[in-house]
N, C-alpha and C. Protein backbone atom coordinates (compact mmCIF):
# COMPACT_ATOMS: atom_id res chain seq x y z
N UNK A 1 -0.13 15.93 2.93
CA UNK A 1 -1.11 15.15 3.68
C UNK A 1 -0.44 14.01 4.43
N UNK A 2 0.77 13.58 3.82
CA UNK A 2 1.39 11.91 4.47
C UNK A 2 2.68 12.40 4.39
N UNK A 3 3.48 11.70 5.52
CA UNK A 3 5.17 11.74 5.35
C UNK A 3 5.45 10.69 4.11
N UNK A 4 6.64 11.08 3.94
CA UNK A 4 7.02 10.40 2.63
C UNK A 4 7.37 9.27 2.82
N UNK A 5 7.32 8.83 3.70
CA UNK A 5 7.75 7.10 4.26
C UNK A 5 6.37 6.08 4.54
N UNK A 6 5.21 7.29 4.24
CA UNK A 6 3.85 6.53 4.72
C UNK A 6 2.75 6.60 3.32
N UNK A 7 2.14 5.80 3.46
CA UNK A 7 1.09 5.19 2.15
C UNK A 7 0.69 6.65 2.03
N UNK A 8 0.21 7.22 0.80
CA UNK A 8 0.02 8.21 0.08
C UNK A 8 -1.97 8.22 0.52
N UNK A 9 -2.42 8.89 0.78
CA UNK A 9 -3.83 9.25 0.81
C UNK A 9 -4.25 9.93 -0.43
N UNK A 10 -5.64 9.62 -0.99
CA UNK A 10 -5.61 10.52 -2.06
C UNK A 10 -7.54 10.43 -2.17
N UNK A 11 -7.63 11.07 -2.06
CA UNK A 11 -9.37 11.39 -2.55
C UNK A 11 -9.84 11.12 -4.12
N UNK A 12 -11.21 10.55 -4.12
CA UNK A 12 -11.44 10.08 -6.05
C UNK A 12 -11.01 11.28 -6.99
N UNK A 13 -11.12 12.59 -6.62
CA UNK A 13 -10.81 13.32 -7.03
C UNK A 13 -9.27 13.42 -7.31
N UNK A 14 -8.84 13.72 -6.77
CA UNK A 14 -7.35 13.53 -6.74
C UNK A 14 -7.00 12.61 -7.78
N UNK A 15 -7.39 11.13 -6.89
CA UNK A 15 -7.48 10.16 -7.92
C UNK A 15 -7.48 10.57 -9.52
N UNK A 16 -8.90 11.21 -9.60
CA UNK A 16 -8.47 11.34 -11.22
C UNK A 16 -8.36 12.25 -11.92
N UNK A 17 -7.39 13.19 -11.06
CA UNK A 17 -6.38 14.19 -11.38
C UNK A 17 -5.01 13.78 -11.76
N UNK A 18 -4.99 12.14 -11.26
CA UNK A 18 -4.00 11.68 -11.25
C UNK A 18 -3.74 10.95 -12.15
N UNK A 19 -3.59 10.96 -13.89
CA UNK A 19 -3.95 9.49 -14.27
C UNK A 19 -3.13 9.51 -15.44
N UNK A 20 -1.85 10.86 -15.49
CA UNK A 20 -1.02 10.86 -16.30
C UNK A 20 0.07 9.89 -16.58
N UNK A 21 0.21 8.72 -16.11
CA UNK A 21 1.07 7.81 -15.95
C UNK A 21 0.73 6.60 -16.64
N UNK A 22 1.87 5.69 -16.95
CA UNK A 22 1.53 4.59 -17.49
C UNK A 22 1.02 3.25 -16.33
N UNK A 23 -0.61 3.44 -16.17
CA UNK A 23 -0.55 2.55 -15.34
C UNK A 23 -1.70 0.97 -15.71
N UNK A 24 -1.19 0.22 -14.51
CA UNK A 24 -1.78 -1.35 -15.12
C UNK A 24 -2.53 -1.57 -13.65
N UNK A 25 -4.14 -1.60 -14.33
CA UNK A 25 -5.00 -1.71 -13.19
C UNK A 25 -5.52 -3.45 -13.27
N UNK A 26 -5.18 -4.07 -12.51
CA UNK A 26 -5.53 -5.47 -12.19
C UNK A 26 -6.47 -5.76 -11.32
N UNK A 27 -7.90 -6.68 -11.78
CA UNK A 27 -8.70 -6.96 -10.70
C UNK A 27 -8.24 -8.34 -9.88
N UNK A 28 -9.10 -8.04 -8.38
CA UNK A 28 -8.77 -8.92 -7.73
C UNK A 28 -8.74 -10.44 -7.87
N UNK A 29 -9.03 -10.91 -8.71
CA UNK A 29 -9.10 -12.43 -8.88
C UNK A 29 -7.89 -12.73 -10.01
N UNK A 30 -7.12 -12.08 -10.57
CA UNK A 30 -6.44 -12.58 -11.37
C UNK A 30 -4.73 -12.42 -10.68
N UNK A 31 -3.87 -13.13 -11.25
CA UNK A 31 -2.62 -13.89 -10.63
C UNK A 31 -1.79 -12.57 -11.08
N UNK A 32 -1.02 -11.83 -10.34
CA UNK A 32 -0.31 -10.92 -11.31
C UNK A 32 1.12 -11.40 -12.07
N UNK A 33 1.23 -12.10 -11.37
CA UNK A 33 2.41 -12.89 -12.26
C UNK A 33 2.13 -13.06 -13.66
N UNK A 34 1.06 -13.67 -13.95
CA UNK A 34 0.39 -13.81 -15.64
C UNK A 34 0.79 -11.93 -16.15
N UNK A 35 0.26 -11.09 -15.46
CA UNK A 35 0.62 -9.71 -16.00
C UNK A 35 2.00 -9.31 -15.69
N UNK A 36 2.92 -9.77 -15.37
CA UNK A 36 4.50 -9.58 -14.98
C UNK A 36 5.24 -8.93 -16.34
N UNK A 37 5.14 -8.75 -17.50
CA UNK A 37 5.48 -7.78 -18.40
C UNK A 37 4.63 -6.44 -18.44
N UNK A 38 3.35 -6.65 -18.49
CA UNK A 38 2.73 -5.32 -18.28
C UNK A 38 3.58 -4.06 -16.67
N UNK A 39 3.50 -5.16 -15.52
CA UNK A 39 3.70 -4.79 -13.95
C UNK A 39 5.17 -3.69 -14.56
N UNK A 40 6.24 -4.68 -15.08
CA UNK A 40 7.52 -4.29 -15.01
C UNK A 40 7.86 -3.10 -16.22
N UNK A 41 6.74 -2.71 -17.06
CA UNK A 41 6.77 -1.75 -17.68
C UNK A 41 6.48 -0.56 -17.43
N UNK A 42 5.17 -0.87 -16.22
CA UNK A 42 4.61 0.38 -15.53
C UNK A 42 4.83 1.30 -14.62
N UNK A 43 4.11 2.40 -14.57
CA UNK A 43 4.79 3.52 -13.35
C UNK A 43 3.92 2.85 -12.28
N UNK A 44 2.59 2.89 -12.49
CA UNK A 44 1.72 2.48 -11.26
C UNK A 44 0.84 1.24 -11.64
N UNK A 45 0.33 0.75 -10.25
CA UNK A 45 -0.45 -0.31 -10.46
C UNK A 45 -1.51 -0.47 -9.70
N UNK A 46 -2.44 -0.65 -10.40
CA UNK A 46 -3.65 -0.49 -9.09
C UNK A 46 -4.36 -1.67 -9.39
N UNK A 47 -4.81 -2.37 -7.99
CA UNK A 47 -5.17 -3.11 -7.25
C UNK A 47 -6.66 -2.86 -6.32
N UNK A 48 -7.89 -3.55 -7.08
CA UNK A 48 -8.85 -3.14 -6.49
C UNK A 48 -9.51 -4.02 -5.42
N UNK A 49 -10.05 -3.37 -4.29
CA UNK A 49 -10.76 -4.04 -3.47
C UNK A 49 -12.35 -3.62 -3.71
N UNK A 50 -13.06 -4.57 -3.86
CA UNK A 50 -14.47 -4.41 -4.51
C UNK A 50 -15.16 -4.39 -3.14
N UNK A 51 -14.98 -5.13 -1.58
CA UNK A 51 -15.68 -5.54 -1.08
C UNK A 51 -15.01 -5.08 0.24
N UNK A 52 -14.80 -4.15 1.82
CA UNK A 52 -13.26 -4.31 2.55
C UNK A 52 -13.34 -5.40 3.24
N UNK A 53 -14.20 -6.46 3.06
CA UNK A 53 -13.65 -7.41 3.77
C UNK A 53 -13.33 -9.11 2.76
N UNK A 54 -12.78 -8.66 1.26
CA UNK A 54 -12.22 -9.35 0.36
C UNK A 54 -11.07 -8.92 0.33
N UNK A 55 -9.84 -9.26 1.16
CA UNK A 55 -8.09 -9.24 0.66
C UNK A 55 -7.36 -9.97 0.10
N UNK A 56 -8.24 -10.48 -1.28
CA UNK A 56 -7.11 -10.96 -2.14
C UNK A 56 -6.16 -9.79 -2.39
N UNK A 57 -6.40 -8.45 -2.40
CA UNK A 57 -5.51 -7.74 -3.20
C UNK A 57 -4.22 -7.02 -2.17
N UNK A 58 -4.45 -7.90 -0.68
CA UNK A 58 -3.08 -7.67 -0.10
C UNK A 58 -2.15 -8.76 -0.43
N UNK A 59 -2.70 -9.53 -1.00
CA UNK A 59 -1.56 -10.69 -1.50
C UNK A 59 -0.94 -10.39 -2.74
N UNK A 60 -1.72 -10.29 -3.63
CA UNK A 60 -1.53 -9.54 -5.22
C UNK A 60 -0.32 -8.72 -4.39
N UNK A 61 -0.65 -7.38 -4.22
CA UNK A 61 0.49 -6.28 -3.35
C UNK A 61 1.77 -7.23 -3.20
N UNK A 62 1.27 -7.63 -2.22
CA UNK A 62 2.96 -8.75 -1.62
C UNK A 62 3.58 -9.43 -2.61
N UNK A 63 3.02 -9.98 -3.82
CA UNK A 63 3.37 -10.59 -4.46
C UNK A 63 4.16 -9.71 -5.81
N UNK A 64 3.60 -8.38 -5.91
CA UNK A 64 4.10 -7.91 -6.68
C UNK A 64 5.25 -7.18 -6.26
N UNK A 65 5.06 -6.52 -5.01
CA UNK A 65 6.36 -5.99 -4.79
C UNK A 65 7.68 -6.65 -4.23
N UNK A 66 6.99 -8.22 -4.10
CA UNK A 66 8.79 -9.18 -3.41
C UNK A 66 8.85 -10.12 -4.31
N UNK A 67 7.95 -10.76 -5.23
CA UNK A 67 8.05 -11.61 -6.39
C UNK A 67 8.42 -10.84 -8.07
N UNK A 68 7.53 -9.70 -8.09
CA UNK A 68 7.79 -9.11 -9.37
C UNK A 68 9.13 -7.95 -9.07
N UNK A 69 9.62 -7.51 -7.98
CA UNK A 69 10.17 -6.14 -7.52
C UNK A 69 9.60 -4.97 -7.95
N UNK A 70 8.56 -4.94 -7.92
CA UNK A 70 8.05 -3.69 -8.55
C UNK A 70 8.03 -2.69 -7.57
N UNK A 71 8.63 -1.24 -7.83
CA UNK A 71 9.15 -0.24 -7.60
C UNK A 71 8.40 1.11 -7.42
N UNK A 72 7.45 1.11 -8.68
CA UNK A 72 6.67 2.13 -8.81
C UNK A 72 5.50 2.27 -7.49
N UNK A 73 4.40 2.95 -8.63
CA UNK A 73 3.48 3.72 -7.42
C UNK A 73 2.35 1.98 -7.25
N UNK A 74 2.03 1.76 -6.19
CA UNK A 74 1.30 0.42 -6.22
C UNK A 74 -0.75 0.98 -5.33
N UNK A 75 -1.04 1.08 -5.95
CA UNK A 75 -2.26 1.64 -5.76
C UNK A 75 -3.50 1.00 -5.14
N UNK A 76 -4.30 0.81 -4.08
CA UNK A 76 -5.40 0.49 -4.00
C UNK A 76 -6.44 0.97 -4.25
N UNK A 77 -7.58 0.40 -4.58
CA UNK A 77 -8.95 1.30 -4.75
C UNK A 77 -9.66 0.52 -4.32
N UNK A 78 -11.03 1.18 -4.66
CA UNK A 78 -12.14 0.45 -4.62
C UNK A 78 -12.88 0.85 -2.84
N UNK A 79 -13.49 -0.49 -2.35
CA UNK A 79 -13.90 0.41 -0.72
C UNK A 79 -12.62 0.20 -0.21
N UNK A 80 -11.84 1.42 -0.18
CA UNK A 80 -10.89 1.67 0.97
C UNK A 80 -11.19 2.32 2.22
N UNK A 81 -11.14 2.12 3.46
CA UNK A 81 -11.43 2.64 4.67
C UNK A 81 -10.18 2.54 5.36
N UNK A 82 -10.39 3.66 6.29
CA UNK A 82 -9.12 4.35 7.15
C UNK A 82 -8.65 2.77 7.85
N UNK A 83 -9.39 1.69 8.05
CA UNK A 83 -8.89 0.56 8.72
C UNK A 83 -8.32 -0.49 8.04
N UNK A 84 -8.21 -0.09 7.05
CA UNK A 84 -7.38 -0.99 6.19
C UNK A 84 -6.09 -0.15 5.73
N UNK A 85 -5.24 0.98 6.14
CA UNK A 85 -4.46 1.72 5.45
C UNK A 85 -3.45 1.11 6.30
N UNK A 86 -3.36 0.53 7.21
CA UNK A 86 -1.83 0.09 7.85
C UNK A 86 -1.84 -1.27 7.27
N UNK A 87 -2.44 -1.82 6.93
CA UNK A 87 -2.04 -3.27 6.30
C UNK A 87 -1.99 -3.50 4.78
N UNK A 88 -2.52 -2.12 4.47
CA UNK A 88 -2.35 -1.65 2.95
C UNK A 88 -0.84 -1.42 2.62
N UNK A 89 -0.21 -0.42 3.72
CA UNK A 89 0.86 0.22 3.52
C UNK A 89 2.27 -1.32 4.36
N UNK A 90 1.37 -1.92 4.70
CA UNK A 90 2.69 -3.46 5.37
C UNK A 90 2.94 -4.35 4.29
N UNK A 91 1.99 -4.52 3.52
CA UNK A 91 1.62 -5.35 2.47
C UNK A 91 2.19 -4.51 1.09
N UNK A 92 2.80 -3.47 0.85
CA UNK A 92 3.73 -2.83 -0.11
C UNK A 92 2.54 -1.81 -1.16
N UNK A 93 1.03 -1.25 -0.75
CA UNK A 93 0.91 -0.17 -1.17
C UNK A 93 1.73 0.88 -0.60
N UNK A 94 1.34 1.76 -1.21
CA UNK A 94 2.30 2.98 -1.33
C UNK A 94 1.61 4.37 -1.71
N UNK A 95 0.02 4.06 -2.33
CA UNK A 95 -1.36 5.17 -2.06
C UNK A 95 -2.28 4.61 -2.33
N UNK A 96 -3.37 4.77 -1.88
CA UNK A 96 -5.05 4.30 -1.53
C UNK A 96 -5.59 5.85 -1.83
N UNK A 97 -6.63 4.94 -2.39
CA UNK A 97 -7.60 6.23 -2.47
C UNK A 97 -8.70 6.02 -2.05
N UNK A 98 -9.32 6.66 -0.92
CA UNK A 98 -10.03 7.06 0.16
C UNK A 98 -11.65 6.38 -0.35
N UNK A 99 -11.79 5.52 0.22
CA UNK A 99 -14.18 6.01 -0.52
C UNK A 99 -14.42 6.75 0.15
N UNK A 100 -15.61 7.38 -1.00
CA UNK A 100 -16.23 8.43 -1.11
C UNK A 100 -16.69 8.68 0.56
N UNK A 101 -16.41 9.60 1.57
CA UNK A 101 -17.28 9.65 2.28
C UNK A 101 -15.79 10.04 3.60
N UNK A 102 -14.97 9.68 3.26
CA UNK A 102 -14.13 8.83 4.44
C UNK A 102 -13.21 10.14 4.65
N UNK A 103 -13.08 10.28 5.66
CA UNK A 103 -12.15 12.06 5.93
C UNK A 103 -10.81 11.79 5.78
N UNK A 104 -10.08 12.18 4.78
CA UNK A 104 -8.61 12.12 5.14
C UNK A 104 -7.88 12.20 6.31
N UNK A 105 -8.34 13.43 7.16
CA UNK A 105 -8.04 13.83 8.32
C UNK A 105 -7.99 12.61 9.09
N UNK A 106 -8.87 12.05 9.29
CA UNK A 106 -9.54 10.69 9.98
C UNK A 106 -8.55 9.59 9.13
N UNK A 107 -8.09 9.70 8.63
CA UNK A 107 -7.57 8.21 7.65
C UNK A 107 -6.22 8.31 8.18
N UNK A 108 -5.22 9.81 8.14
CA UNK A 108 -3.98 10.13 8.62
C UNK A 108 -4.00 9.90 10.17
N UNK A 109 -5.19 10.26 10.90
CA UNK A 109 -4.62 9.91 12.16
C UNK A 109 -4.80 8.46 12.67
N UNK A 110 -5.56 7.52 11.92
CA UNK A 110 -5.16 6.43 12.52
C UNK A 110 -3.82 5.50 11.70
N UNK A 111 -3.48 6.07 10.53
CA UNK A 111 -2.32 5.76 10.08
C UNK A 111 -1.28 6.39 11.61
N UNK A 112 -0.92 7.48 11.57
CA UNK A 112 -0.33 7.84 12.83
C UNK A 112 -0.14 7.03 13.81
N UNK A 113 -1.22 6.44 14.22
CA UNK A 113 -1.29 5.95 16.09
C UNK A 113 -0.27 4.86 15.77
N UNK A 114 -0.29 4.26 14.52
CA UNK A 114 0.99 3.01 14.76
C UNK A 114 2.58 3.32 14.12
N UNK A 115 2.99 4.08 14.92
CA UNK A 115 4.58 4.20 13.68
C UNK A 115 5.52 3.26 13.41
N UNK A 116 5.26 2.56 14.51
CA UNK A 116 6.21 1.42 13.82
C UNK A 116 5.38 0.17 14.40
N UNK A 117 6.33 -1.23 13.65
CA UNK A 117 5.48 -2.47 14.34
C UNK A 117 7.27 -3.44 14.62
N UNK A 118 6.90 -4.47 15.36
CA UNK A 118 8.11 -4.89 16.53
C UNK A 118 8.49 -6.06 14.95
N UNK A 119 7.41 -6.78 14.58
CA UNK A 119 7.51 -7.83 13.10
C UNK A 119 8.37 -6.93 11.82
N UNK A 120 8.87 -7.17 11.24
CA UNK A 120 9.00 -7.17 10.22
C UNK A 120 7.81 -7.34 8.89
N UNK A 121 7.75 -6.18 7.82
CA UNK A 121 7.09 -6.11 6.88
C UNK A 121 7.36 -6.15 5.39
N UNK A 122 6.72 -5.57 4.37
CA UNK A 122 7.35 -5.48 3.21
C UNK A 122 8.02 -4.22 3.09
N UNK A 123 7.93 -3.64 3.71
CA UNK A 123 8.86 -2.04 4.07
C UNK A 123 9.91 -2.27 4.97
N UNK A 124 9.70 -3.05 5.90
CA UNK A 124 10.71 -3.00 7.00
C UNK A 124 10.85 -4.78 7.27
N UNK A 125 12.18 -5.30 6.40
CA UNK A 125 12.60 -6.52 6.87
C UNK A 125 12.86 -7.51 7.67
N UNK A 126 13.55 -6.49 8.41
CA UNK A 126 13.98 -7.11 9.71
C UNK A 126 12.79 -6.32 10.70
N UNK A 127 13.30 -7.48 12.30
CA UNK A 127 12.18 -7.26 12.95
C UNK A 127 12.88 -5.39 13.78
N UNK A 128 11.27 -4.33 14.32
CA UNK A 128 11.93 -3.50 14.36
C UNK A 128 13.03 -3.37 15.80
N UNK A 129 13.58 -2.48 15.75
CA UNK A 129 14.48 -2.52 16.81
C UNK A 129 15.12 -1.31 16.84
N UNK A 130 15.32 -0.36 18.21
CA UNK A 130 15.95 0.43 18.37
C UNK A 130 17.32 0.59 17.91
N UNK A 131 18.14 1.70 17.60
CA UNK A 131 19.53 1.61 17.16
C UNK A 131 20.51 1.78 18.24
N UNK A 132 19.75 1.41 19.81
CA UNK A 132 20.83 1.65 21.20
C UNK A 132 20.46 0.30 21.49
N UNK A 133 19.51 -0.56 20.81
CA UNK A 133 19.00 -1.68 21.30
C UNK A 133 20.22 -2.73 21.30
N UNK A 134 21.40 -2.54 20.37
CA UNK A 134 22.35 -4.05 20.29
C UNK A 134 23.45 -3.84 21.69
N UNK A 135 23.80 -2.56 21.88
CA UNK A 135 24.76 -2.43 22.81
C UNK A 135 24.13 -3.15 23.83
N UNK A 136 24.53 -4.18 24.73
CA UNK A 136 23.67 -5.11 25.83
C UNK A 136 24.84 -4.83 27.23
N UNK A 137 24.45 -4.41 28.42
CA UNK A 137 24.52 -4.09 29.50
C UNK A 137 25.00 -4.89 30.10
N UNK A 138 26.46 -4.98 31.02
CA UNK A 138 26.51 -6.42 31.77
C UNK A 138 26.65 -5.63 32.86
């Protein structure tokens, strides 16, 4: 469904097909740092959005994957919509799972329309830049 370099799509179903792992589900109001032994034990971590226009849990994200280094699978839920999957996936998720209703099809192609961004993210450090871009022309 996704290249392997792009946030994972996954339907509730899927979802909870998926739940063989050791994972640590944190709601949005709490600090994950306080959970920083649970985070660094786990395979996955999920991160719920109750509301899509409440993003505490793109900070949580940021915070866990450049403050805690956490590695594993970093999960969103809750109302996820196709317009929140590029700032899901800048902010260091890595799979969302879809609400009920929302077409994958439809979720992948507006992930698509942006492949890259010129800023720097939690995926991509530096700002982006072609690899013919340093050679400079006199």
């Amino acid at each position: 469904m996704t290249s392997p370099t792009r946030i994972r799509l996954l339907t509730s179903f899927d979802h909870a097909l998926d739940s063989g792992e050791l994972v640590v589900v944190i709601a949005n109001d709490i600090d994950p740092v306080s959970r920083k032994d649970e985070i660094e034990n786990a395979e996955r971590v999920e991160l719920h959005f109750p509301q899509f226009t409440d993003g505490r849990a793109y900070s949580q994200a940021y915070l866990i994957r450049r403050r805690l280094l956490f590695k594993g699978d970093l999960r969103a839920t809750g109302d996820v919509l196709a317009d929140q999957l590029i700032q899901m996936e800048r902010t260091g998720f890595s799979s969302a799972v879809l609400k009920d209703g929302i077409d994958p099809v439809d979720a992948q192609r507006q992930l698509d329309r942006f492949p890259a961004f010129y800023q720097g993210d939690i995926v991509h450090e530096a700002p982006f830049l072609r690899a013919d871009s340093s050679k400079s022309e006199v």
